[in-house]
N, C-alpha and C. Protein backbone atom coordinates (compact mmCIF):
# COMPACT_ATOMS: atom_id res chain seq x y z
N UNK A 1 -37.40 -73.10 174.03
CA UNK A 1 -37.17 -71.81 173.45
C UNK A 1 -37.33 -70.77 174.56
N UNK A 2 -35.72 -69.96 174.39
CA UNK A 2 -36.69 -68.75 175.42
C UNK A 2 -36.11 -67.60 174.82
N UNK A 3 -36.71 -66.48 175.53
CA UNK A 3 -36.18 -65.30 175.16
C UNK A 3 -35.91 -64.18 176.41
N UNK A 4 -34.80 -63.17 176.39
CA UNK A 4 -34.22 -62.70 177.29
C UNK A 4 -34.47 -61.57 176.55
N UNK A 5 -34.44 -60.08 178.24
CA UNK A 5 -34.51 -59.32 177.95
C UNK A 5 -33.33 -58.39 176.53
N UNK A 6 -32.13 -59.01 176.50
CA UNK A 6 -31.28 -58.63 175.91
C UNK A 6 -31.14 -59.08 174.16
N UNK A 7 -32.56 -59.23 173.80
CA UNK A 7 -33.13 -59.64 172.61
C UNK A 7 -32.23 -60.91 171.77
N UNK A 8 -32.26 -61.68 172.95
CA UNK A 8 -31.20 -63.20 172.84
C UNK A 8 -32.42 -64.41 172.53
N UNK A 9 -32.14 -65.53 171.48
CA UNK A 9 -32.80 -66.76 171.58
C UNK A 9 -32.12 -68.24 172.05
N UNK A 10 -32.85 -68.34 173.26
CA UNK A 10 -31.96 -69.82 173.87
C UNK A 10 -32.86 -71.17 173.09
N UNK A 11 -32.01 -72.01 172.52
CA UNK A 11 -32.56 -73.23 172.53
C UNK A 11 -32.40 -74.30 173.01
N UNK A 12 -33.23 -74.60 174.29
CA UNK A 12 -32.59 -75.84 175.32
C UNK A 12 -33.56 -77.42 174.72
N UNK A 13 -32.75 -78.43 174.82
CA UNK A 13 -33.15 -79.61 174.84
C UNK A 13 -33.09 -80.71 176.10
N UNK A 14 -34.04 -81.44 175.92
CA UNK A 14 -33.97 -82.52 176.87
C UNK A 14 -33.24 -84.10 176.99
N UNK A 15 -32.36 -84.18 177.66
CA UNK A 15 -31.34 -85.30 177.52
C UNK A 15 -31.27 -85.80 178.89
N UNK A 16 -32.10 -86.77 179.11
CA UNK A 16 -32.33 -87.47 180.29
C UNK A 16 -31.16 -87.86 181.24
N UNK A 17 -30.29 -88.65 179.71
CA UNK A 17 -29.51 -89.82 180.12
C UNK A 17 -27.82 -88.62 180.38
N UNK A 18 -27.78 -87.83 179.88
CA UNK A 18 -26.46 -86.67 179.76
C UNK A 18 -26.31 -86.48 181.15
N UNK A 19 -25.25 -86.76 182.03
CA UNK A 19 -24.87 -86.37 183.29
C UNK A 19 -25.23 -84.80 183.98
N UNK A 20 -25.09 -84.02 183.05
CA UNK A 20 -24.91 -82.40 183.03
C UNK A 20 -26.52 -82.74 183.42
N UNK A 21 -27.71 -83.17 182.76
CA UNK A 21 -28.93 -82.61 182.88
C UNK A 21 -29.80 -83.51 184.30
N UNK A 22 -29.24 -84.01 185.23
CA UNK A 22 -29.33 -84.17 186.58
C UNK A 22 -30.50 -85.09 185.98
N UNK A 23 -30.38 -86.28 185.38
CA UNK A 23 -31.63 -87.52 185.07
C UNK A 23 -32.74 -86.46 184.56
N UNK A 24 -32.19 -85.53 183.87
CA UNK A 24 -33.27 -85.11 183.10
C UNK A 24 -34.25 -83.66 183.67
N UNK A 25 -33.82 -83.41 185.01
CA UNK A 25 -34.24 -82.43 185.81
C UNK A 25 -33.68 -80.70 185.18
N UNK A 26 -33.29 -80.83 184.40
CA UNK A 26 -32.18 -79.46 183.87
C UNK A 26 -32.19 -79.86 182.48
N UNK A 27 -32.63 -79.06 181.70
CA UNK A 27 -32.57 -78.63 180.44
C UNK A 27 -31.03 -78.35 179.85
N UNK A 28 -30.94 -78.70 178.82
CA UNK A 28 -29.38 -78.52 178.45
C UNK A 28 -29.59 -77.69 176.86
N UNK A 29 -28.47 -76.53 176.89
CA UNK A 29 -28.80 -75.33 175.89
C UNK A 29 -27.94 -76.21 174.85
N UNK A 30 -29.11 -76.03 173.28
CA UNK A 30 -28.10 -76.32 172.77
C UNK A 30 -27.61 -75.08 171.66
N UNK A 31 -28.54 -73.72 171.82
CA UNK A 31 -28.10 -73.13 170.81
C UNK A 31 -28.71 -71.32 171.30
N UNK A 32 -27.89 -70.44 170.80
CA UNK A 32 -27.96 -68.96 171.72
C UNK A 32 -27.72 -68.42 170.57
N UNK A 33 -28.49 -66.97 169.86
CA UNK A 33 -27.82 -66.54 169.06
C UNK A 33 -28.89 -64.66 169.22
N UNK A 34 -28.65 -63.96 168.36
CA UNK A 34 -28.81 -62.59 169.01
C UNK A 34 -30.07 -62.38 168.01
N UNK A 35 -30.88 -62.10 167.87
CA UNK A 35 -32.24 -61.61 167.01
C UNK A 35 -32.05 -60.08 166.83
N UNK A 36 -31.54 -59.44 167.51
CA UNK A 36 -31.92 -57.72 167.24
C UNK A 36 -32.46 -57.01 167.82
N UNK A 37 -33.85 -57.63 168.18
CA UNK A 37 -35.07 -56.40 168.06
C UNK A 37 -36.00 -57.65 169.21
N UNK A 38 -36.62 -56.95 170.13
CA UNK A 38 -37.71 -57.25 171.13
C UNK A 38 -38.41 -58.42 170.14
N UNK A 39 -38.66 -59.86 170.39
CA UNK A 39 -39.21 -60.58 169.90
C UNK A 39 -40.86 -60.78 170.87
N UNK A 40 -41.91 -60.07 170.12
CA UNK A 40 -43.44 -60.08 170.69
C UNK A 40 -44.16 -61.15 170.77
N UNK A 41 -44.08 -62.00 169.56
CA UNK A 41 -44.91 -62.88 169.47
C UNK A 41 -44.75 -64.10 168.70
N UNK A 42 -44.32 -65.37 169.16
CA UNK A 42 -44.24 -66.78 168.70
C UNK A 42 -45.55 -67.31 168.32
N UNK A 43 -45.39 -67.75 167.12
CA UNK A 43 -46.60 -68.62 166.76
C UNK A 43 -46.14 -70.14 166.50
N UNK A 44 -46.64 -71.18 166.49
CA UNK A 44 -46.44 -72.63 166.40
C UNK A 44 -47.01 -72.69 165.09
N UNK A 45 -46.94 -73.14 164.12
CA UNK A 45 -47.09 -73.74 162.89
C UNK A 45 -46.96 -74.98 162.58
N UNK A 46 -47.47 -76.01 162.13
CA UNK A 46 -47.23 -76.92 161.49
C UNK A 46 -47.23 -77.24 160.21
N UNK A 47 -45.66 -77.35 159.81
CA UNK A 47 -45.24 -77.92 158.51
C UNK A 47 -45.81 -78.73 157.62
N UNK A 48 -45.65 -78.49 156.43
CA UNK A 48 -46.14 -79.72 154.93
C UNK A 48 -44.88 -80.58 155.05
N UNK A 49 -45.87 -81.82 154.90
CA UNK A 49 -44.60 -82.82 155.04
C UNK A 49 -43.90 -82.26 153.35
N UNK A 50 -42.40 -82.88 153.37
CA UNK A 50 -41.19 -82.66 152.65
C UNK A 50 -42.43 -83.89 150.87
N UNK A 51 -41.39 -83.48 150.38
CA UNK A 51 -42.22 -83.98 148.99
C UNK A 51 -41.52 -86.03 148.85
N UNK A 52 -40.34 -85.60 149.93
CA UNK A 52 -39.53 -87.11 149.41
C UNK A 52 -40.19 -88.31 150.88
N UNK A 53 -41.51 -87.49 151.26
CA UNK A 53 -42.10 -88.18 152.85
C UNK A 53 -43.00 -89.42 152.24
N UNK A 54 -43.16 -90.54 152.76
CA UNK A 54 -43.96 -91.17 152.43
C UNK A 54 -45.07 -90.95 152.75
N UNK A 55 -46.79 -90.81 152.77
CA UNK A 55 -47.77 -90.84 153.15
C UNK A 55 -47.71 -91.64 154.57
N UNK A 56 -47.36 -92.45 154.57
CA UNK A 56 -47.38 -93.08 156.26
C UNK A 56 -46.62 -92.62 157.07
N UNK A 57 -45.64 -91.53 156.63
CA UNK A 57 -44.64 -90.66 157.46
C UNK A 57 -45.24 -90.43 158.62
N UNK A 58 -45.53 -90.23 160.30
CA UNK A 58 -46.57 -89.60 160.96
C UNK A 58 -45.90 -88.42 161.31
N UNK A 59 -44.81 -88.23 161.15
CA UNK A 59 -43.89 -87.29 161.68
C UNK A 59 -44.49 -85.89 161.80
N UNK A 60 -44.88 -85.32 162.89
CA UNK A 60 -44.96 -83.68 163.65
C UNK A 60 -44.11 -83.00 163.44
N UNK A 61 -43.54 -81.78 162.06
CA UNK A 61 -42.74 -81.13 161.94
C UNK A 61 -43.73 -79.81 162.39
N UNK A 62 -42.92 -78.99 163.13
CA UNK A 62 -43.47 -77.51 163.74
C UNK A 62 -42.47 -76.77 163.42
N UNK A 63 -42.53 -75.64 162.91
CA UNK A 63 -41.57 -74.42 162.99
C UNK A 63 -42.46 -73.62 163.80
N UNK A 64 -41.89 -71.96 164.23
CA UNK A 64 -42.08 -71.09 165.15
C UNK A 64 -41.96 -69.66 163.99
N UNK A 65 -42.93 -69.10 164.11
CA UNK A 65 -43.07 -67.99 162.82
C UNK A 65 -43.01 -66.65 164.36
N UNK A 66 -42.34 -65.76 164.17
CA UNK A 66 -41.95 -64.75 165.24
C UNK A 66 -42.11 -63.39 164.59
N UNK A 67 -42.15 -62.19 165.41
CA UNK A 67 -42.74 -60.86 165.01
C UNK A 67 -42.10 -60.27 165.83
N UNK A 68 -41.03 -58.97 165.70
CA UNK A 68 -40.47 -58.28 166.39
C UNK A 68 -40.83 -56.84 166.55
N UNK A 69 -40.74 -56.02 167.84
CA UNK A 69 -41.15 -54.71 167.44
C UNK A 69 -40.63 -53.94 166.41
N UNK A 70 -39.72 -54.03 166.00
CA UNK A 70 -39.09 -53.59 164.55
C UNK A 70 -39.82 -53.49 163.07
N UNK A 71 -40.77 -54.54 163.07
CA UNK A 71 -41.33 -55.15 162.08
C UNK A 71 -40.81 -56.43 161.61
N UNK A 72 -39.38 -56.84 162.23
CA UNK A 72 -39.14 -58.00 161.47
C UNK A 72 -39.82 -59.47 161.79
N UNK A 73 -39.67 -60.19 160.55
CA UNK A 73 -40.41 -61.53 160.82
C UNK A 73 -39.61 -62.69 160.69
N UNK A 74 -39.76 -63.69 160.85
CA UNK A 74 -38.26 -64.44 161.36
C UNK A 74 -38.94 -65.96 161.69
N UNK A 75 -38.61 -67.12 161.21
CA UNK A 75 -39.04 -68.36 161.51
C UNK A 75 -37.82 -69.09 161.63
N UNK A 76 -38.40 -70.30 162.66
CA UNK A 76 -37.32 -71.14 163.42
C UNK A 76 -37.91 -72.93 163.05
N UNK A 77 -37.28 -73.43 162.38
CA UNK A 77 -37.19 -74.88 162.03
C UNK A 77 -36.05 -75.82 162.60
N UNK A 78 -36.28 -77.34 162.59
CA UNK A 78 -35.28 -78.23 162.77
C UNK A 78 -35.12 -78.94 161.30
N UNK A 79 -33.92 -78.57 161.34
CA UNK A 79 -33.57 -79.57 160.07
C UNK A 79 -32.96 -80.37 160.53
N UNK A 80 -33.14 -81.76 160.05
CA UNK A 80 -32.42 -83.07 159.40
C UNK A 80 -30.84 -83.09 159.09
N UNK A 81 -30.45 -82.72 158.52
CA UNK A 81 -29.40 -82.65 157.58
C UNK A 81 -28.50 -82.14 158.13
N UNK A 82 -26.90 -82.93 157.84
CA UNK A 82 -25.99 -82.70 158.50
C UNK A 82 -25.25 -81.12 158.42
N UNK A 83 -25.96 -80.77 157.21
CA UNK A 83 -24.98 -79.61 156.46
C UNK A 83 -26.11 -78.65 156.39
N UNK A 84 -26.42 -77.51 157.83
CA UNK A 84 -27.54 -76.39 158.03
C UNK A 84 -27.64 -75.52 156.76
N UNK A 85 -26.00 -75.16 156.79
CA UNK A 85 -25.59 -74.00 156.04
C UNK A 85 -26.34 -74.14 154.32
N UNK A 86 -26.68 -75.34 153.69
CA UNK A 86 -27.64 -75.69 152.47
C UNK A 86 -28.47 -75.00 153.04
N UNK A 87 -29.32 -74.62 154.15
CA UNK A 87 -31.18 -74.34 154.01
C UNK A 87 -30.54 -72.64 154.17
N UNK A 88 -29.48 -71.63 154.14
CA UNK A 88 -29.22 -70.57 154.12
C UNK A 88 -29.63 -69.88 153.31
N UNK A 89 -30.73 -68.99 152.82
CA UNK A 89 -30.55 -67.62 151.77
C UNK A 89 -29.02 -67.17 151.83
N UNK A 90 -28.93 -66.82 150.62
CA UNK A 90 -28.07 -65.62 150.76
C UNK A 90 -28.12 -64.47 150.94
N UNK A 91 -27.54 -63.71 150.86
CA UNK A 91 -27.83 -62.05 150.93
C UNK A 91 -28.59 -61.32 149.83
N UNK A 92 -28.53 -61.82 148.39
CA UNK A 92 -28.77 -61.45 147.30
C UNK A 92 -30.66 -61.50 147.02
N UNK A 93 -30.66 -62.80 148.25
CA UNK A 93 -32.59 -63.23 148.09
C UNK A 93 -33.30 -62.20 149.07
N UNK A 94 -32.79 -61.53 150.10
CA UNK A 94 -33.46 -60.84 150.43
C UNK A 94 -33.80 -59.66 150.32
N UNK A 95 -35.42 -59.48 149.87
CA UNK A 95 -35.47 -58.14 149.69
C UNK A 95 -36.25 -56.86 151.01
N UNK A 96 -35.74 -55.70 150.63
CA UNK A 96 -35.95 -55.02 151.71
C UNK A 96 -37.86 -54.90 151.51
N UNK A 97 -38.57 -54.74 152.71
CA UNK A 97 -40.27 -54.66 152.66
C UNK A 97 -40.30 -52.88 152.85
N UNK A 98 -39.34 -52.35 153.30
CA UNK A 98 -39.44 -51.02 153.14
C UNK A 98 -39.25 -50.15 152.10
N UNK A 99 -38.25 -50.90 151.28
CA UNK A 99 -37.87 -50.37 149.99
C UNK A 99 -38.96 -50.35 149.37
N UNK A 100 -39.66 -51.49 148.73
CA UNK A 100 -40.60 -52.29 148.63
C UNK A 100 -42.03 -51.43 148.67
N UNK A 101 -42.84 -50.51 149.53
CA UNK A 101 -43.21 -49.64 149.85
C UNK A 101 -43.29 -48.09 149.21
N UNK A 102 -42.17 -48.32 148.84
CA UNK A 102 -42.01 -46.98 148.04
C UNK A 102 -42.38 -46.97 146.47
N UNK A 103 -42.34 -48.18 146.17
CA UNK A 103 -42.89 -48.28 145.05
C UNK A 103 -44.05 -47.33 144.42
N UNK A 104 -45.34 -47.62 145.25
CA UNK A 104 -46.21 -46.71 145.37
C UNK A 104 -45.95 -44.82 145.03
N UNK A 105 -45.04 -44.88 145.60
CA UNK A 105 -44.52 -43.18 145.69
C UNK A 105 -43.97 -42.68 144.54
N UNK A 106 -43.69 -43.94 143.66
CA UNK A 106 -42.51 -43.58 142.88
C UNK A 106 -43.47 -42.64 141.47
N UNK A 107 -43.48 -42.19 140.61
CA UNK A 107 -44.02 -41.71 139.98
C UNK A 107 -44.68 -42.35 138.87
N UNK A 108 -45.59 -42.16 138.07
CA UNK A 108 -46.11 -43.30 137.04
C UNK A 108 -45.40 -44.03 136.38
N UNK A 109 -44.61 -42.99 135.25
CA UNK A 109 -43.73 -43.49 134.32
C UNK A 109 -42.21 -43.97 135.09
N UNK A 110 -41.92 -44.02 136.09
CA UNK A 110 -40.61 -44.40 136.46
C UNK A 110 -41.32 -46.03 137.20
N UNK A 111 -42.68 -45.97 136.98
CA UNK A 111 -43.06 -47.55 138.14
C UNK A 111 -43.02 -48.52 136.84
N UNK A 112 -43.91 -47.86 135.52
CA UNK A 112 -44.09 -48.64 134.39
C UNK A 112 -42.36 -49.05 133.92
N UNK A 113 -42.01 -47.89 134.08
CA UNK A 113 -40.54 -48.76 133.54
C UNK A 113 -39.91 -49.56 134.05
N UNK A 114 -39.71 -49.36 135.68
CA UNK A 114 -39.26 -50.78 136.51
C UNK A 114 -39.64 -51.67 136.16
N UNK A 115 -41.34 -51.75 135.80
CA UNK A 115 -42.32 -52.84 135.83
C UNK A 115 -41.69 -53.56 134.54
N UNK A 116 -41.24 -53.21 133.54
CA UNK A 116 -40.82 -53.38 132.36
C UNK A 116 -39.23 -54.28 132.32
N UNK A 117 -38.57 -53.20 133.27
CA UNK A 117 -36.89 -54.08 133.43
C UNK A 117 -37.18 -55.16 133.83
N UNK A 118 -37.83 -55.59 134.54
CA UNK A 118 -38.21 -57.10 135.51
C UNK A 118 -38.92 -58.63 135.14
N UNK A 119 -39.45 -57.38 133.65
CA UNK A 119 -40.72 -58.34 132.54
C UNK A 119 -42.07 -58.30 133.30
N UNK A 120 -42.69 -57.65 134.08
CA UNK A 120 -43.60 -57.64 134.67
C UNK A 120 -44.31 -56.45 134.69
N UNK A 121 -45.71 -56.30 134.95
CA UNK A 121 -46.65 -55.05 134.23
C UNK A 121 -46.88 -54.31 135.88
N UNK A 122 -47.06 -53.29 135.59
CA UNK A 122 -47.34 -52.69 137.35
C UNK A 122 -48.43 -52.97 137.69
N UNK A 123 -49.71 -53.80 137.34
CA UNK A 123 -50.60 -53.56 137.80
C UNK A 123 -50.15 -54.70 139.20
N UNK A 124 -49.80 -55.81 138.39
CA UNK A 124 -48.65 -57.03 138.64
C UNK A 124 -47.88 -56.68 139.93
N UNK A 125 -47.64 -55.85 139.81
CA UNK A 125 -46.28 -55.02 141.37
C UNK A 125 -47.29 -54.59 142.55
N UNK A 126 -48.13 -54.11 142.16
CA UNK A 126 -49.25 -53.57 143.09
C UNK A 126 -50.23 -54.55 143.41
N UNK A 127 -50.62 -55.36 143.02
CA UNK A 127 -51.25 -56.65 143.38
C UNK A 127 -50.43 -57.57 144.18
N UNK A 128 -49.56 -57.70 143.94
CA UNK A 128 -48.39 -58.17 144.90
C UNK A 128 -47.91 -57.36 146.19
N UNK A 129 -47.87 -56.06 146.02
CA UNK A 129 -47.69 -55.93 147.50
C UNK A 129 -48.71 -55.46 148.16
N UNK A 130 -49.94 -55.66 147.44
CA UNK A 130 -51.48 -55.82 148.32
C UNK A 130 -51.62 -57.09 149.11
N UNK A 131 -50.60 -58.30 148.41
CA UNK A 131 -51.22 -59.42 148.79
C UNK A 131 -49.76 -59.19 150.08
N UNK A 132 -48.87 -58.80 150.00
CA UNK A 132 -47.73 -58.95 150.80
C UNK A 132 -48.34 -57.86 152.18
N UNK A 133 -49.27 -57.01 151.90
CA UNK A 133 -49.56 -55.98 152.78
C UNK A 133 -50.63 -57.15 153.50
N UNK A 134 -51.67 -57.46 153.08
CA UNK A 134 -52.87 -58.32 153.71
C UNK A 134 -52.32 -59.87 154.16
N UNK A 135 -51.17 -59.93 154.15
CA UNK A 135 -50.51 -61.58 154.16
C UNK A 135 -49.75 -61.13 155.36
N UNK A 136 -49.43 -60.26 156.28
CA UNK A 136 -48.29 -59.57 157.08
C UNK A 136 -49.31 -58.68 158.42
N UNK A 137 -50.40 -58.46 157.75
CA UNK A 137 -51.29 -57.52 158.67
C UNK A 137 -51.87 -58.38 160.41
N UNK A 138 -51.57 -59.86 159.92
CA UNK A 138 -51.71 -59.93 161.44
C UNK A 138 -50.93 -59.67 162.70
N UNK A 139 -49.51 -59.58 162.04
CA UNK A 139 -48.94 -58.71 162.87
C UNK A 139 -48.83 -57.49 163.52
């Protein structure tokens, strides 16, 4: 994994036997794509094994949980599976954390009624983005 001043993520692998990677002396890229925003800080994580793993699985799954000066947060996994585009959100799942924020601001009776369209009570909305505020703060 690296990162360039031009807020780029390289992902190089190791392929001994591949002519291009000189018996293994040269890293070979297999993947470049643009993040946005100054990436500060990589963390290493280790994954729950998958639910279909056997207990004797020993398998080391790590993802990379990342923090940008922007505020955004952003994790990097290897999947398995031939077809990436399945582990995709769509556009519709993400919600904005700024929007999100304003909640607070919004006035009593216009929070109780949101709280209401959604089936959910405000105390409910505000306990939630206490836990989303204290779940995010180590960044």
């Amino acid at each position: 994994m690296v990162l360039d001043n031009q807020k780029n993520v390289q992902i190089f692998y190791y392929a001994p036997k591949v002519s291009e990677s000189w018996k293994g002396q040269k890293l070979l890229s297999r993947a470049e794509f643009q993040v946005g925003a100054h990436v500060t800080k990589f963390l290493r994580l280790q994954m729950l094994p998958t639910s279909n793993s056997s207990p004797s699985d020993k398998t080391n799954r790590f993802a990379l949980l990342f923090g940008t000066l922007d505020g955004s947060i952003g994790y990097l996994f290897v999947t398995f599976h031939s077809n990436g585009k399945a582990h995709r959100t769509g556009p519709d799942t993400i919600v904005d954390a700024e929007l999100l924020c304003h909640y607070d601001m919004l006035p009593f009776e216009l929070q109780l009624e949101i709280a209401n369209l959604i089936g959910t009570t405000r105390s409910q909305i505000i306990s939630n983005l206490n836990d989303l505020a204290l779940g995010t703060s180590f960044l």
